[in-house]
N, C-alpha and C. Protein backbone atom coordinates (compact mmCIF):
# COMPACT_ATOMS: atom_id res chain seq x y z
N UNK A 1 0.79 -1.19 0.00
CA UNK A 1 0.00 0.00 0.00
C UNK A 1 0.84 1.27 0.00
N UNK A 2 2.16 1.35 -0.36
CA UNK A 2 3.06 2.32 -0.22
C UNK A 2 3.62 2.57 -1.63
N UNK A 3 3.25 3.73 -1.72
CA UNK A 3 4.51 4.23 -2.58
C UNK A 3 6.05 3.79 -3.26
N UNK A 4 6.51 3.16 -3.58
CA UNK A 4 7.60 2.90 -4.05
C UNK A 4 8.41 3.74 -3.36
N UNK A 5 8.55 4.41 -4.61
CA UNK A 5 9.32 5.92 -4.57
C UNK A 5 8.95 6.98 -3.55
N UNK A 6 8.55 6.62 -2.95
CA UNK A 6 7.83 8.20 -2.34
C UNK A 6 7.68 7.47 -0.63
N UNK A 7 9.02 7.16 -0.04
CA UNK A 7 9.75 6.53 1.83
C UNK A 7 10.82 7.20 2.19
N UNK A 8 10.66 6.97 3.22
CA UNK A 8 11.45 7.47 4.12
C UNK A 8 12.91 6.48 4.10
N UNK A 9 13.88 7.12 4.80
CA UNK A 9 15.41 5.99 4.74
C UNK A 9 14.62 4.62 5.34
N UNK A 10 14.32 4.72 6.61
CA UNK A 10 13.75 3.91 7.16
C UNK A 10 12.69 2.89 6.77
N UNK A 11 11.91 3.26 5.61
CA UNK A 11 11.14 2.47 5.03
C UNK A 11 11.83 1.74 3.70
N UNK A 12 12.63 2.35 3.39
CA UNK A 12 14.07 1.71 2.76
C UNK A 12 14.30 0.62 3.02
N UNK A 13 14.45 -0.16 3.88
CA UNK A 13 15.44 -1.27 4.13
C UNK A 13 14.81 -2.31 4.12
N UNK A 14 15.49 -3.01 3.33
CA UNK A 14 15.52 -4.03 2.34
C UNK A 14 16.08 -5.55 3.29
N UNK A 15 15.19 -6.54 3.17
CA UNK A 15 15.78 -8.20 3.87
C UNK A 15 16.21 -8.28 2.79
N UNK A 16 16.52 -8.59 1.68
CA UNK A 16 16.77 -9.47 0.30
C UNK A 16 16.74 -8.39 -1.19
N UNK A 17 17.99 -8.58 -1.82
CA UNK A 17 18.10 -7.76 -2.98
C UNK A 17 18.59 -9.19 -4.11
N UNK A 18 17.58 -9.54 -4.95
CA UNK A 18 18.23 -10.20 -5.83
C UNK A 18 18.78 -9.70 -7.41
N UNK A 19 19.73 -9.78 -7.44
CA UNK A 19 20.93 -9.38 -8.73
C UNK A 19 20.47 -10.82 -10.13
N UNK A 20 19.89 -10.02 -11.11
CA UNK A 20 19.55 -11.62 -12.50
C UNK A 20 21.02 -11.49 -13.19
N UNK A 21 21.33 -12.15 -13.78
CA UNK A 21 22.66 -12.37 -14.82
C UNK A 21 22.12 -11.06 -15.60
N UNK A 22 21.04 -10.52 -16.27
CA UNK A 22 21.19 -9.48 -17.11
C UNK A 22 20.68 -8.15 -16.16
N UNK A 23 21.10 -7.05 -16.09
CA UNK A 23 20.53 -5.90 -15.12
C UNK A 23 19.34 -5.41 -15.23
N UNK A 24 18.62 -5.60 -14.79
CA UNK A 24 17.16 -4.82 -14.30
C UNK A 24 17.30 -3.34 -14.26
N UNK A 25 16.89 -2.19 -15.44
CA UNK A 25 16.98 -1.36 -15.31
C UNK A 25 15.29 -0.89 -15.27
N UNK A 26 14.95 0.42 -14.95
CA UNK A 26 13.62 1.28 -15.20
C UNK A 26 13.99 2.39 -15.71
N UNK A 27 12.45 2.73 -16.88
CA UNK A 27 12.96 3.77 -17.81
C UNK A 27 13.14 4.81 -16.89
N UNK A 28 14.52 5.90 -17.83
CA UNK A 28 14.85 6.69 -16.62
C UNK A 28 16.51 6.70 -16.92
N UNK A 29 16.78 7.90 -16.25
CA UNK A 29 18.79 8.02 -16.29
C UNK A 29 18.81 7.04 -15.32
N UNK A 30 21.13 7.30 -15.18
CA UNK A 30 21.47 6.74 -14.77
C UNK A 30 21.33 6.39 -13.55
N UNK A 31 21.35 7.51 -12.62
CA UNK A 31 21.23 8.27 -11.99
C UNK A 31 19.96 7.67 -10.97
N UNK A 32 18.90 7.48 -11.61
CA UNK A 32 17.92 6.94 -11.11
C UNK A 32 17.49 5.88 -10.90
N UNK A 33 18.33 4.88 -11.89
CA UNK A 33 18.66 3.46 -11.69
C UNK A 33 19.33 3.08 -10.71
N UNK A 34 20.46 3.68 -10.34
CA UNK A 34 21.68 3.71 -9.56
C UNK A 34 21.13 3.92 -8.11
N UNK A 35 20.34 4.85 -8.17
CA UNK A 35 20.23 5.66 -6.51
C UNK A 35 18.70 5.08 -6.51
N UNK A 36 17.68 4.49 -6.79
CA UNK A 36 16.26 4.29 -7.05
C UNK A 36 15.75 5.07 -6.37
N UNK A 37 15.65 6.71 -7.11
CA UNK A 37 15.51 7.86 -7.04
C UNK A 37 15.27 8.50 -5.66
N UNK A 38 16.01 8.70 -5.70
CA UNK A 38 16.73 9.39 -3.79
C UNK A 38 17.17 10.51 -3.79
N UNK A 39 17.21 10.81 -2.71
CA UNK A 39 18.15 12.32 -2.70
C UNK A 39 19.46 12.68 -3.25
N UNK A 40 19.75 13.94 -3.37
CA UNK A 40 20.53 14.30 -3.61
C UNK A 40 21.91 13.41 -2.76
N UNK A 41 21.85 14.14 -1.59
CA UNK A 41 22.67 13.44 -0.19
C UNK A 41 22.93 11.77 -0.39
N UNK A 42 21.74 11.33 -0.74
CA UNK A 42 21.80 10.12 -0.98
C UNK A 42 22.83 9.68 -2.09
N UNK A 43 22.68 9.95 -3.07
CA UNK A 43 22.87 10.07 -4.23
C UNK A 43 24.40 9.80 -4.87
N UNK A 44 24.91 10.53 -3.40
CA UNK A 44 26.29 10.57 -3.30
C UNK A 44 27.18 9.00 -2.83
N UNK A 45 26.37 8.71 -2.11
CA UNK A 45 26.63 7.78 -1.26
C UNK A 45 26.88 6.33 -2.60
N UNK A 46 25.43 6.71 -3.20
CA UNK A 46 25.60 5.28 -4.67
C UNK A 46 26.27 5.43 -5.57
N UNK A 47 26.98 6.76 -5.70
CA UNK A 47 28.03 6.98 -6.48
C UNK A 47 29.29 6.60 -6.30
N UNK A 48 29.47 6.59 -4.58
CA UNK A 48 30.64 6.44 -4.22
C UNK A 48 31.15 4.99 -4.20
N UNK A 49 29.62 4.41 -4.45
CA UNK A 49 29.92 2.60 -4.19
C UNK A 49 30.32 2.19 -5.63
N UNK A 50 29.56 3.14 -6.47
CA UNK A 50 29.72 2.99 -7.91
C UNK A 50 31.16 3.19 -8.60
N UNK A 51 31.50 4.00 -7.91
CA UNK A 51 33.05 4.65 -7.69
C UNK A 51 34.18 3.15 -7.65
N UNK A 52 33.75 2.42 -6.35
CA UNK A 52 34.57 1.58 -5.89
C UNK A 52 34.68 0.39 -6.42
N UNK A 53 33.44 0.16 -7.62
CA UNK A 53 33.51 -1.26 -8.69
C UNK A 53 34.28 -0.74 -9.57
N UNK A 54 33.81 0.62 -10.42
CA UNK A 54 34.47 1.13 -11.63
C UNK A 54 35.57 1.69 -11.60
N UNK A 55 35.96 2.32 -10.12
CA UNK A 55 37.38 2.57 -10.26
C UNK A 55 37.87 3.95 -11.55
N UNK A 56 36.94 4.57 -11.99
CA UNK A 56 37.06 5.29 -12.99
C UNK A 56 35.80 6.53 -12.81
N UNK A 57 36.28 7.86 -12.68
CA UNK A 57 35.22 8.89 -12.59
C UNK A 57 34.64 9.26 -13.47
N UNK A 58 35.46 9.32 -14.67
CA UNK A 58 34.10 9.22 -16.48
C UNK A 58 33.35 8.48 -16.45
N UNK A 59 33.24 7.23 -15.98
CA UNK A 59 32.43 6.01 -16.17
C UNK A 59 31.41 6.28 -15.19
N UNK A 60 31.92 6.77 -14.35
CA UNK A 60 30.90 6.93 -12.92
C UNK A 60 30.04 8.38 -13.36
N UNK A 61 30.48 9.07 -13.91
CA UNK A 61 29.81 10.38 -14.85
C UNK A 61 28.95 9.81 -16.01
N UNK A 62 29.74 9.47 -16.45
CA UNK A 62 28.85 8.67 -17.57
C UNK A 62 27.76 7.78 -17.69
N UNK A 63 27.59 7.18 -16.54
CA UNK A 63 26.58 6.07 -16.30
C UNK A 63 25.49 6.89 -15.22
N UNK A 64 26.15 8.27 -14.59
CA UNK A 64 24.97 8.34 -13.64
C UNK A 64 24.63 9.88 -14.96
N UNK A 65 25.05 10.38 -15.80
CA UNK A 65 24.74 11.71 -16.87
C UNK A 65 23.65 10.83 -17.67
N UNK A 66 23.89 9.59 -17.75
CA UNK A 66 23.19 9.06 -19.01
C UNK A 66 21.79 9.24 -19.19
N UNK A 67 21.11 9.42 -20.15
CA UNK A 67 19.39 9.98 -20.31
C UNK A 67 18.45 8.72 -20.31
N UNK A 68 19.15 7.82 -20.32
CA UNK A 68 18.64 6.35 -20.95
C UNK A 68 19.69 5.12 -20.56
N UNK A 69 19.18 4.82 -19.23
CA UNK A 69 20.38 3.49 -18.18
C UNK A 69 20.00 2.25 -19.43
N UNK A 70 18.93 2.34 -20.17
CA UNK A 70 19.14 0.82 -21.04
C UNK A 70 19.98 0.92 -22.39
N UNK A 71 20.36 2.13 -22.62
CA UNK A 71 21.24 2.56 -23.63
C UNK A 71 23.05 2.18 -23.18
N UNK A 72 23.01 2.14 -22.16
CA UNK A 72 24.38 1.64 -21.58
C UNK A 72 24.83 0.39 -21.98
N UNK A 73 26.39 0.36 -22.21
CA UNK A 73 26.66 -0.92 -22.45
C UNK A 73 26.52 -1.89 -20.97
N UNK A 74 26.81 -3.51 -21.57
CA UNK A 74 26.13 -4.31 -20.58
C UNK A 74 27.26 -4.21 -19.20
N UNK A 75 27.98 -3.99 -19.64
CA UNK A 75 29.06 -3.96 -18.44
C UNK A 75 29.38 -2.53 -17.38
N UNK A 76 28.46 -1.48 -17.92
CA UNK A 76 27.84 -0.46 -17.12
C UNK A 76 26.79 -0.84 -16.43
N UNK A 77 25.99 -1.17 -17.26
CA UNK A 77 24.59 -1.80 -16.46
C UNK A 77 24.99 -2.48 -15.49
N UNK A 78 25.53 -4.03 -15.84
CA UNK A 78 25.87 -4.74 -14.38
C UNK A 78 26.55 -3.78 -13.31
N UNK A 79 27.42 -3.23 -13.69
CA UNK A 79 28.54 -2.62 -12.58
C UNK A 79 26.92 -1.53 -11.90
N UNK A 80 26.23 -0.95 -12.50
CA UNK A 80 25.12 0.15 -11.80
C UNK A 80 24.19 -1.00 -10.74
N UNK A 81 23.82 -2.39 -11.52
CA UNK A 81 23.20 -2.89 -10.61
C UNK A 81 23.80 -3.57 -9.39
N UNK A 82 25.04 -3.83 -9.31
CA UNK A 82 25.58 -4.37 -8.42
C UNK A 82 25.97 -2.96 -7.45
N UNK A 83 26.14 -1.85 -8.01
CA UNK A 83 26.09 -0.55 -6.86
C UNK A 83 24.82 -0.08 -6.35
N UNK A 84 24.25 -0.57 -6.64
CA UNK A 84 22.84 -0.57 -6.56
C UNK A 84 22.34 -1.02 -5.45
N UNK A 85 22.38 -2.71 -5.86
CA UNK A 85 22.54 -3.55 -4.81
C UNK A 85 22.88 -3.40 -3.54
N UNK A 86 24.18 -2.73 -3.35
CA UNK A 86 25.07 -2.95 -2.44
C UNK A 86 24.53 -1.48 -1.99
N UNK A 87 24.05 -0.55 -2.60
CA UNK A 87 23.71 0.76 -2.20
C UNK A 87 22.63 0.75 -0.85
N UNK A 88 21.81 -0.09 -1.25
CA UNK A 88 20.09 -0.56 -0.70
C UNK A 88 20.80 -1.16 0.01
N UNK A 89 21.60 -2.17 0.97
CA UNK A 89 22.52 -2.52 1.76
C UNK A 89 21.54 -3.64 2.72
N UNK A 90 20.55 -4.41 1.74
CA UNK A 90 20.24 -5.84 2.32
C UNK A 90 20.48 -6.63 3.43
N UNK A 91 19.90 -7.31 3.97
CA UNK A 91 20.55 -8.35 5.39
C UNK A 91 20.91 -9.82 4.00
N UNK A 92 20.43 -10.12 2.80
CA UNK A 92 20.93 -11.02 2.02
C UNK A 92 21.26 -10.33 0.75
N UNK A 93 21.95 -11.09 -0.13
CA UNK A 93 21.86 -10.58 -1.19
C UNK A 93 21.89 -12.10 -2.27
N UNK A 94 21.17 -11.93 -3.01
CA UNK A 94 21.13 -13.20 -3.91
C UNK A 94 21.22 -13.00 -5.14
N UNK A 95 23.01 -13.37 -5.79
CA UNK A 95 23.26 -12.83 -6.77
C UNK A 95 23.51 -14.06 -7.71
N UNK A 96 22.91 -13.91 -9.40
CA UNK A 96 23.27 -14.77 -9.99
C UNK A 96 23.96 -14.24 -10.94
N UNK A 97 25.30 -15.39 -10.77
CA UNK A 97 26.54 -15.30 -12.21
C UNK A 97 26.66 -13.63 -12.53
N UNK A 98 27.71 -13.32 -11.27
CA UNK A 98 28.05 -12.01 -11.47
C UNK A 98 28.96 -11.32 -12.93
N UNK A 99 29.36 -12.61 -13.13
CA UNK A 99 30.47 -12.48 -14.06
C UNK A 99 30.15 -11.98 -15.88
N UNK A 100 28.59 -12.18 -16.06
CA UNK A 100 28.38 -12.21 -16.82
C UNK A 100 28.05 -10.85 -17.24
N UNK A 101 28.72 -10.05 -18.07
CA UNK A 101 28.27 -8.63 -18.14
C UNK A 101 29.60 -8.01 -17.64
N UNK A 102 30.42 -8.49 -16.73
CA UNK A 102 31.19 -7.88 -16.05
C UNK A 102 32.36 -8.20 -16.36
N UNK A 103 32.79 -6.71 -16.01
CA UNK A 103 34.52 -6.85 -16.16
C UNK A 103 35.53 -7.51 -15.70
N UNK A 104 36.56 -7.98 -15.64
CA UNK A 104 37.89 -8.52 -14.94
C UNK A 104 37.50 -7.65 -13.86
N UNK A 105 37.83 -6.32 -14.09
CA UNK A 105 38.13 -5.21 -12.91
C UNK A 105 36.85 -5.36 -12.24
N UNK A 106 35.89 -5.24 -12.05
CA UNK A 106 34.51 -4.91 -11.95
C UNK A 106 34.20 -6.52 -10.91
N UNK A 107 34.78 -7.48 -10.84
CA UNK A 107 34.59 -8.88 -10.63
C UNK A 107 35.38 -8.87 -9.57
N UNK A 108 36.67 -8.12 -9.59
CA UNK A 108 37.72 -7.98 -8.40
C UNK A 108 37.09 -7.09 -7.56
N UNK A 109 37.04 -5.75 -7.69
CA UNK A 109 36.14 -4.67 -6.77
C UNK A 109 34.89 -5.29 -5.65
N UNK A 110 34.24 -5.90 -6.64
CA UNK A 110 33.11 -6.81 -6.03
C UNK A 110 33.79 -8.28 -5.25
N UNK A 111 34.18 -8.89 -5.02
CA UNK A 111 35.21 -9.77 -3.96
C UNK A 111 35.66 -8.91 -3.20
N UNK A 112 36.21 -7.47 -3.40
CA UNK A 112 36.57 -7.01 -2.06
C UNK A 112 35.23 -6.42 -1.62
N UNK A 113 34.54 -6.08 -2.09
CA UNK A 113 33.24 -4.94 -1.41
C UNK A 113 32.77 -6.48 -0.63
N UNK A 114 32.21 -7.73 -1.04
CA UNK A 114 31.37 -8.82 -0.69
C UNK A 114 32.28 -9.01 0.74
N UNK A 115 33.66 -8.83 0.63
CA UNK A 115 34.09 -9.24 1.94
C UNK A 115 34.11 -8.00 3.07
N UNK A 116 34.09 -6.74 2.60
CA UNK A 116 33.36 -5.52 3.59
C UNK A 116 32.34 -6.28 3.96
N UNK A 117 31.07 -6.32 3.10
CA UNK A 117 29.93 -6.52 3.89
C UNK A 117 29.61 -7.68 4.51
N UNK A 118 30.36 -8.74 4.12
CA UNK A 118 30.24 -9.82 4.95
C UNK A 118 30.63 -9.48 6.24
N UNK A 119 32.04 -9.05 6.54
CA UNK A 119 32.02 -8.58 7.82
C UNK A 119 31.25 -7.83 9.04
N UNK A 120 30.05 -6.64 7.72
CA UNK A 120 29.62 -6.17 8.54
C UNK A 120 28.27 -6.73 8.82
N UNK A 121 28.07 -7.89 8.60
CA UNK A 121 27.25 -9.12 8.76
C UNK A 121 25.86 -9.42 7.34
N UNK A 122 25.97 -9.27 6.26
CA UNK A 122 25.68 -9.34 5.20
C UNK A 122 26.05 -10.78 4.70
N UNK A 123 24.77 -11.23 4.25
CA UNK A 123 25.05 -12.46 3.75
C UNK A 123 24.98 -12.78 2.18
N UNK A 124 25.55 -13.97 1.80
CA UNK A 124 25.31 -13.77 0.09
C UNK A 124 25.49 -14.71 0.13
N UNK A 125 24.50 -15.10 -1.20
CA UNK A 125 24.39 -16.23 -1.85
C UNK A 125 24.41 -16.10 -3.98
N UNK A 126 25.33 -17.02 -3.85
CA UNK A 126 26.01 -16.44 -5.35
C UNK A 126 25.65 -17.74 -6.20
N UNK A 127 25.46 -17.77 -7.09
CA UNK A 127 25.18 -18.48 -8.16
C UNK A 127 26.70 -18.54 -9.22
N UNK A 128 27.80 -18.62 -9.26
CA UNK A 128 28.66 -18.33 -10.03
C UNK A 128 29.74 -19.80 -10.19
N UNK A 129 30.67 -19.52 -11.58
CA UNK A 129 31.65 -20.23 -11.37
C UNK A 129 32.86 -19.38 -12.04
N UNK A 130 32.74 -18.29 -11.47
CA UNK A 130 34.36 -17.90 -11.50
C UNK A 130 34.47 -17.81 -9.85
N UNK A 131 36.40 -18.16 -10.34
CA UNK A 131 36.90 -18.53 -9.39
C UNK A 131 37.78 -17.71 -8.32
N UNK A 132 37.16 -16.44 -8.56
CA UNK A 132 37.71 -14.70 -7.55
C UNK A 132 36.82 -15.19 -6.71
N UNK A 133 35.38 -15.37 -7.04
CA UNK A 133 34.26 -15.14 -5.67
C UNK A 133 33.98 -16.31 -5.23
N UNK A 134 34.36 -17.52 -5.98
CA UNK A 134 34.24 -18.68 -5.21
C UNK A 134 35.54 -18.57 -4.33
N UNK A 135 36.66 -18.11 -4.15
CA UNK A 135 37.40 -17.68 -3.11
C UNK A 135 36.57 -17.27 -2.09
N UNK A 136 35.75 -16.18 -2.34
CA UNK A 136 35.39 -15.35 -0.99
C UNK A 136 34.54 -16.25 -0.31
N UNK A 137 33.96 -18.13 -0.89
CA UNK A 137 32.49 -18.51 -0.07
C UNK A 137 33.25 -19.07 1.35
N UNK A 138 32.42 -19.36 2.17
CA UNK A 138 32.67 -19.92 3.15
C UNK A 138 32.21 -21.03 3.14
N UNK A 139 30.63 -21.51 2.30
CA UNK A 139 30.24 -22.58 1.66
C UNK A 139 30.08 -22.88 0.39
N UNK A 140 30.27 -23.86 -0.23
CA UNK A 140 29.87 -24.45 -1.39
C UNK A 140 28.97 -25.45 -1.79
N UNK A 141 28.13 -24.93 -2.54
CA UNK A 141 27.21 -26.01 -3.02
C UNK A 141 27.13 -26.34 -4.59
N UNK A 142 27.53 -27.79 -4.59
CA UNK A 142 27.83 -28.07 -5.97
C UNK A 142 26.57 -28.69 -6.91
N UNK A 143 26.65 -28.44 -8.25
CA UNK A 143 25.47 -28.78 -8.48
C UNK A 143 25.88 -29.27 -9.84
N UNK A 144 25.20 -29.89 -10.71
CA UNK A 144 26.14 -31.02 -11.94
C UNK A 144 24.04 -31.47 -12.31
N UNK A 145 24.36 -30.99 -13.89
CA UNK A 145 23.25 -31.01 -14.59
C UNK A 145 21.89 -30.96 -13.39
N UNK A 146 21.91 -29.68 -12.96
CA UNK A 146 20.60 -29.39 -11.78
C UNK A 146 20.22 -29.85 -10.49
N UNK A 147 21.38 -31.11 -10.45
CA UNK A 147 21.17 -31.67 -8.91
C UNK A 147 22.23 -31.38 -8.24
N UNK A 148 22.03 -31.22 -6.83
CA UNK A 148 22.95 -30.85 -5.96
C UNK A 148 23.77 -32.16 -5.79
N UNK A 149 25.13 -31.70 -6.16
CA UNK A 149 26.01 -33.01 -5.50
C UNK A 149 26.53 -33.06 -4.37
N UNK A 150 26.95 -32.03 -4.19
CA UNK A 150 27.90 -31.69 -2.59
C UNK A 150 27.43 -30.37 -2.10
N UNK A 151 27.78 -30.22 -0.57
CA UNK A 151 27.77 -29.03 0.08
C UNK A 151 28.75 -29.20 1.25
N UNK A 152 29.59 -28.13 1.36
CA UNK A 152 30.42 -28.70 2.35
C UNK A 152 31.24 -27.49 2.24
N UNK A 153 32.30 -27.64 3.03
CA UNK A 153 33.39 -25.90 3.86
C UNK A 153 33.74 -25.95 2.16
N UNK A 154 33.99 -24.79 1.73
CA UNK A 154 34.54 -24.35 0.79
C UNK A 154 35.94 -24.89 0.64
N UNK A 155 36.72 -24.95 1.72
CA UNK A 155 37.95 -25.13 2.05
C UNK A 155 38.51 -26.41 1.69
N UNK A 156 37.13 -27.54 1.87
CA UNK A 156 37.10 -29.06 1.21
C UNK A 156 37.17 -29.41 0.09
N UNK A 157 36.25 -28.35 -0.64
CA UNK A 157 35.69 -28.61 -1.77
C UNK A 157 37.09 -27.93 -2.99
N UNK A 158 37.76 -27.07 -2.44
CA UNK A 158 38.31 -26.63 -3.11
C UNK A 158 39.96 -27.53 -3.03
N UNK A 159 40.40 -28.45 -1.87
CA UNK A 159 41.39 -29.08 -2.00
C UNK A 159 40.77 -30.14 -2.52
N UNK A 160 39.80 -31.05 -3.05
CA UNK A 160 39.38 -31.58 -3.44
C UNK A 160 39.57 -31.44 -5.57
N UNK A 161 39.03 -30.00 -5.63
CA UNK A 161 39.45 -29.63 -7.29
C UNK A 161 40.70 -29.29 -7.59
N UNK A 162 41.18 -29.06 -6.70
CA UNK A 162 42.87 -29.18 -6.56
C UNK A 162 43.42 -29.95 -7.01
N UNK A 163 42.69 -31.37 -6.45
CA UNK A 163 43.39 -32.88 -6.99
C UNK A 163 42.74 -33.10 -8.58
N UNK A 164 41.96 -32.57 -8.96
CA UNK A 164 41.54 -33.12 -10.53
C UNK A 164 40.17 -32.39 -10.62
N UNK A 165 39.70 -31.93 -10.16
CA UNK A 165 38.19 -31.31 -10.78
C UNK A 165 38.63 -29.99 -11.48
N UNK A 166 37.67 -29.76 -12.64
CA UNK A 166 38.41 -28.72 -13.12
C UNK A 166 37.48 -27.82 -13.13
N UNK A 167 35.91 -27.97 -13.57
CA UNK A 167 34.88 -27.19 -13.11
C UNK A 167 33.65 -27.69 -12.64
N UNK A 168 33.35 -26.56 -11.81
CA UNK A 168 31.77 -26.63 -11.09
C UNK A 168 31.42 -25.13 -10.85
N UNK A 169 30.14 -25.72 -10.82
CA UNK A 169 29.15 -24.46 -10.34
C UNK A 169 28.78 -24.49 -8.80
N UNK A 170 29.13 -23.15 -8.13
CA UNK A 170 28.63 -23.49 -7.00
C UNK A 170 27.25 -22.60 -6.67
């Protein structure tokens, strides 16, 4: 019965933000994709996260100047929805196959941001098989044509592909 757009910080906060392999944009700049139209003050804040994937201030100009967020290439888009994501600052986050859309650089940034917020008690659940953020799991769950095969410490699973596995999805 509420407004979307139209809450308070407090009515803001979010249990669960899920991330699709392709970015979910709404018509509308960058700007408004990025910040899901917030304040000014605010504004700053999703820039700065935006800042810390892209690593680049044209890009971060460029993606929040833009007149049209679906006119962006795909590897802006992802990098806006994953600042996005992380902007709205979830108790989960449920991300699938970050990698897709995304940069080398953009894939590293995000392994270090996932391990900020894990610390600051943020949980995630990733759908991926590159092997930066399967570093960061603490669990793994393996899965081989749709069925789950294993679940177990990451730490197992990974001296385990050590000895001869060469890929999985966790």
């Amino acid at each position: 019965g509420t407004v979307p757009w139209i809450r308070s910080a407090n009515e803001r906060q979010l249990s669960t933000v899920f991330i699709p392999p392709q970015p979910l944009t709404v018509p509308g700049g960058g700007m408004n994709n990025l910040g899901c139209f917030v304040s000014e003050r605010d504004s700053a804040r999703a820039q700065k996260i935006l800042k810390s994937l892209v690593h680049n201030t044209d890009t971060v100009d460029h993606i929040c100047n833009s007149k049209d967020a679906q006119s962006l290439s795909s590897s802006e888009q992802k990098a806006m929805a994953l600042a996005r994501a992380l902007y709205l600052r979830p108790q989960l986050y449920l991300i699938d196959r970050p990698e897709d859309g995304a940069s080398p650089a953009v894939l590293r940034a995000l392994a270090g941001l996932l391990e900020d917020e894990t610390r600051l008690g943020a949980i995630f659940l990733i759908a991926t098989d590159d092997r930066l953020l399967l570093e960061q799991c603490d669990k793994l769950l393996m899965m081989q044509n749709g069925r789950v095969v294993e679940l177990a410490p990451a730490a197992e699973i990974n001296a385990r592909m050590s000895a001869g596995w060469t890929r999985f999805v966790s």
